[in-house]
Protein backbone atom coordinates (compact mmCIF):
# COMPACT_ATOMS: atom_id res chain seq x y z
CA UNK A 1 -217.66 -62.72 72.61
CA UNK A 2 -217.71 -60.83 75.82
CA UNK A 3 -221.53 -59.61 76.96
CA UNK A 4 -221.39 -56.06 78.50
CA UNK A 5 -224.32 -54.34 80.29
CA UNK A 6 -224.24 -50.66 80.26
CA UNK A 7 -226.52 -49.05 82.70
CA UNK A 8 -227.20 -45.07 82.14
CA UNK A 9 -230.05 -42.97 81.67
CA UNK A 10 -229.04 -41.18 78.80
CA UNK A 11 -229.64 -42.62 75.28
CA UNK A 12 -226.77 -40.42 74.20
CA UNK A 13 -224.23 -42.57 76.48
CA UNK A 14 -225.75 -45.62 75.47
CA UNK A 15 -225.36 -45.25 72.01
CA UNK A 16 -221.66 -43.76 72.16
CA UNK A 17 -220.24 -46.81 74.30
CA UNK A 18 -222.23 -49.10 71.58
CA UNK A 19 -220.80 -47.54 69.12
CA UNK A 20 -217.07 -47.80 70.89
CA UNK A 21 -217.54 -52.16 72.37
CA UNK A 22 -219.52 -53.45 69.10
CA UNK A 23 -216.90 -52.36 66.35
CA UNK A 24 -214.16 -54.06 69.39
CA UNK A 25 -216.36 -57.31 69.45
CA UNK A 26 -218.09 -56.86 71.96
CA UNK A 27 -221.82 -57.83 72.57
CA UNK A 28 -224.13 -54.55 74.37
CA UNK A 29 -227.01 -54.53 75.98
CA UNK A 30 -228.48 -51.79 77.89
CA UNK A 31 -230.70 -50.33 80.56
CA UNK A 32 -231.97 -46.87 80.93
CA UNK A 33 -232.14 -46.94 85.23
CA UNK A 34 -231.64 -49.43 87.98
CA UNK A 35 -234.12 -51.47 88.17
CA UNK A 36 -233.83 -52.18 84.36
CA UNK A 37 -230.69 -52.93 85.39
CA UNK A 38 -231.15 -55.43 87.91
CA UNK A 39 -233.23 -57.30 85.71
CA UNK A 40 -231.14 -57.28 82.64
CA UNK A 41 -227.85 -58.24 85.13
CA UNK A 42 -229.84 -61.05 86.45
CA UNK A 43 -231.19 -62.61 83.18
CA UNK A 44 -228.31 -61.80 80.92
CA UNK A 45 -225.59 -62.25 83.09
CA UNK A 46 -222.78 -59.95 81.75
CA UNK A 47 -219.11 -60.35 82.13
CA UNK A 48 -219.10 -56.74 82.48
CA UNK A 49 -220.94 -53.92 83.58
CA UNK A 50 -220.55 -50.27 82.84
CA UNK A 51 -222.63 -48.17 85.35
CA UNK A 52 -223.37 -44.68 85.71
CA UNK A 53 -223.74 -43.36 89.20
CA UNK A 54 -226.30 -40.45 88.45
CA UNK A 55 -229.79 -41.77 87.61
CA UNK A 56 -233.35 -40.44 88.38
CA UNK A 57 -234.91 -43.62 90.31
CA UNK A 58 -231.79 -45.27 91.93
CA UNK A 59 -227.87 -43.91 92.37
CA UNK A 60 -225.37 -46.26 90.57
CA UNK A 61 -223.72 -47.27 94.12
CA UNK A 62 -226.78 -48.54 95.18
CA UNK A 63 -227.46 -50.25 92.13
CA UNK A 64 -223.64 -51.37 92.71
CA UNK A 65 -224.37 -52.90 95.81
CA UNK A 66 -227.42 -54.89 94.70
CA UNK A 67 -225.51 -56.54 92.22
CA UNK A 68 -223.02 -57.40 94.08
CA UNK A 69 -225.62 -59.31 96.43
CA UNK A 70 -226.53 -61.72 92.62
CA UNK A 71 -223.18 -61.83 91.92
CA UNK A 72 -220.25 -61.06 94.53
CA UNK A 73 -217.42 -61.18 91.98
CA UNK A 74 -219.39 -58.83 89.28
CA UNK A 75 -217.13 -56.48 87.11
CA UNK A 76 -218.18 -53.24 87.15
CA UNK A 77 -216.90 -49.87 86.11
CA UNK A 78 -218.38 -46.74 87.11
CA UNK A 79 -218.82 -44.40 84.25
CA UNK A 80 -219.69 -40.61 85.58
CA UNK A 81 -219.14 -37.01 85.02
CA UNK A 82 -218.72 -36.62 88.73
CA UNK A 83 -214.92 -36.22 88.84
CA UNK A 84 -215.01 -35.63 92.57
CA UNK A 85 -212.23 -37.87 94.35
CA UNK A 86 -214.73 -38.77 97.37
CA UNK A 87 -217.26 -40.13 94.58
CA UNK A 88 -214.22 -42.36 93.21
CA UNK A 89 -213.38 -43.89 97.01
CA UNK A 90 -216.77 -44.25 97.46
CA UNK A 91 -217.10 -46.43 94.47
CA UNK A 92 -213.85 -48.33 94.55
CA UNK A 93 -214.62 -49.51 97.98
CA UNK A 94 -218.63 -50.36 97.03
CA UNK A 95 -216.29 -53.03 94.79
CA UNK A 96 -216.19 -50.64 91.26
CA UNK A 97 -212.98 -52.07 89.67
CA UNK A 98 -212.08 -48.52 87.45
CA UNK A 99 -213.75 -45.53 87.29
CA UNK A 100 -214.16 -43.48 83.81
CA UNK A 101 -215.01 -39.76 83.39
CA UNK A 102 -217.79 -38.79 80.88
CA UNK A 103 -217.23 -37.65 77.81
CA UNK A 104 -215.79 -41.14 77.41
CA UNK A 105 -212.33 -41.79 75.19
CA UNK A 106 -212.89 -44.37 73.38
CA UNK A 107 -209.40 -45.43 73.43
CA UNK A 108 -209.59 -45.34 77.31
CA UNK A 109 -212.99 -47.24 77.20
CA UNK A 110 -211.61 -50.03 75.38
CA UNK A 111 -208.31 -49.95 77.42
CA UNK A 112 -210.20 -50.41 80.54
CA UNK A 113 -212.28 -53.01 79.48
CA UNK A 114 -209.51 -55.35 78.03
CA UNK A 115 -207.79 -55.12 81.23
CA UNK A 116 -211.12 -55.91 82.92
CA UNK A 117 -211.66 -58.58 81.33
């Protein structure tokens, strides 16, 4: 069973990709911010990671970047309302390997991550 972390500061987001990966067999844990984050990446180590770029103590690209110092072949995709295409580049080259627009599908969701992983 595939362990995916799923970083965002809403509870609502949480709970709707938990409710889309469990039912597909897949394990979820969470964190509310980055630091959380960091901590849960590190001791869990996930063979995903869905990240949210917009959250109150750190942005998701520099969360991005400070996993990819633990782990430099982490899988991460970006999960945002932000549909700008600047905030995509900007993610795809900090390493993001998709990008998903909030509200999430869940058939996209669980497209993405098969692929991913």
């Amino acid at each position: 069973m595939s362990k995916i972390l799923v970083i965002d500061d809403s509870g609502l987001t949480r709970r709707i990709l938990r409710s889309i990966l469990e039912p597909a067999g897949y394990q979820v844990i969470e964190a509310p911010d980055g630091k959380k984050a960091i901590e849960t990446f590190s001791s869990e180590k996930p063979d995903l990671t869905l990240l949210d770029l917009t959250m109150e103590d750190m942005h998701g690209l520099e969360v991005l970047k400070k996993l990819r110092e633990i782990d430099n072949q982490v899988k991460v995709v970006i999960i945002t309302a932000d549909i700008q295409s600047f905030t995509r580049k900007e993610a795809e080259e900090a390493g993001a390997l998709a990008f998903l627009n909030k509200p999430v599908s869940a058939e996209i969701t669980l497209n993405t991550v098969k692929s991913i992983l």
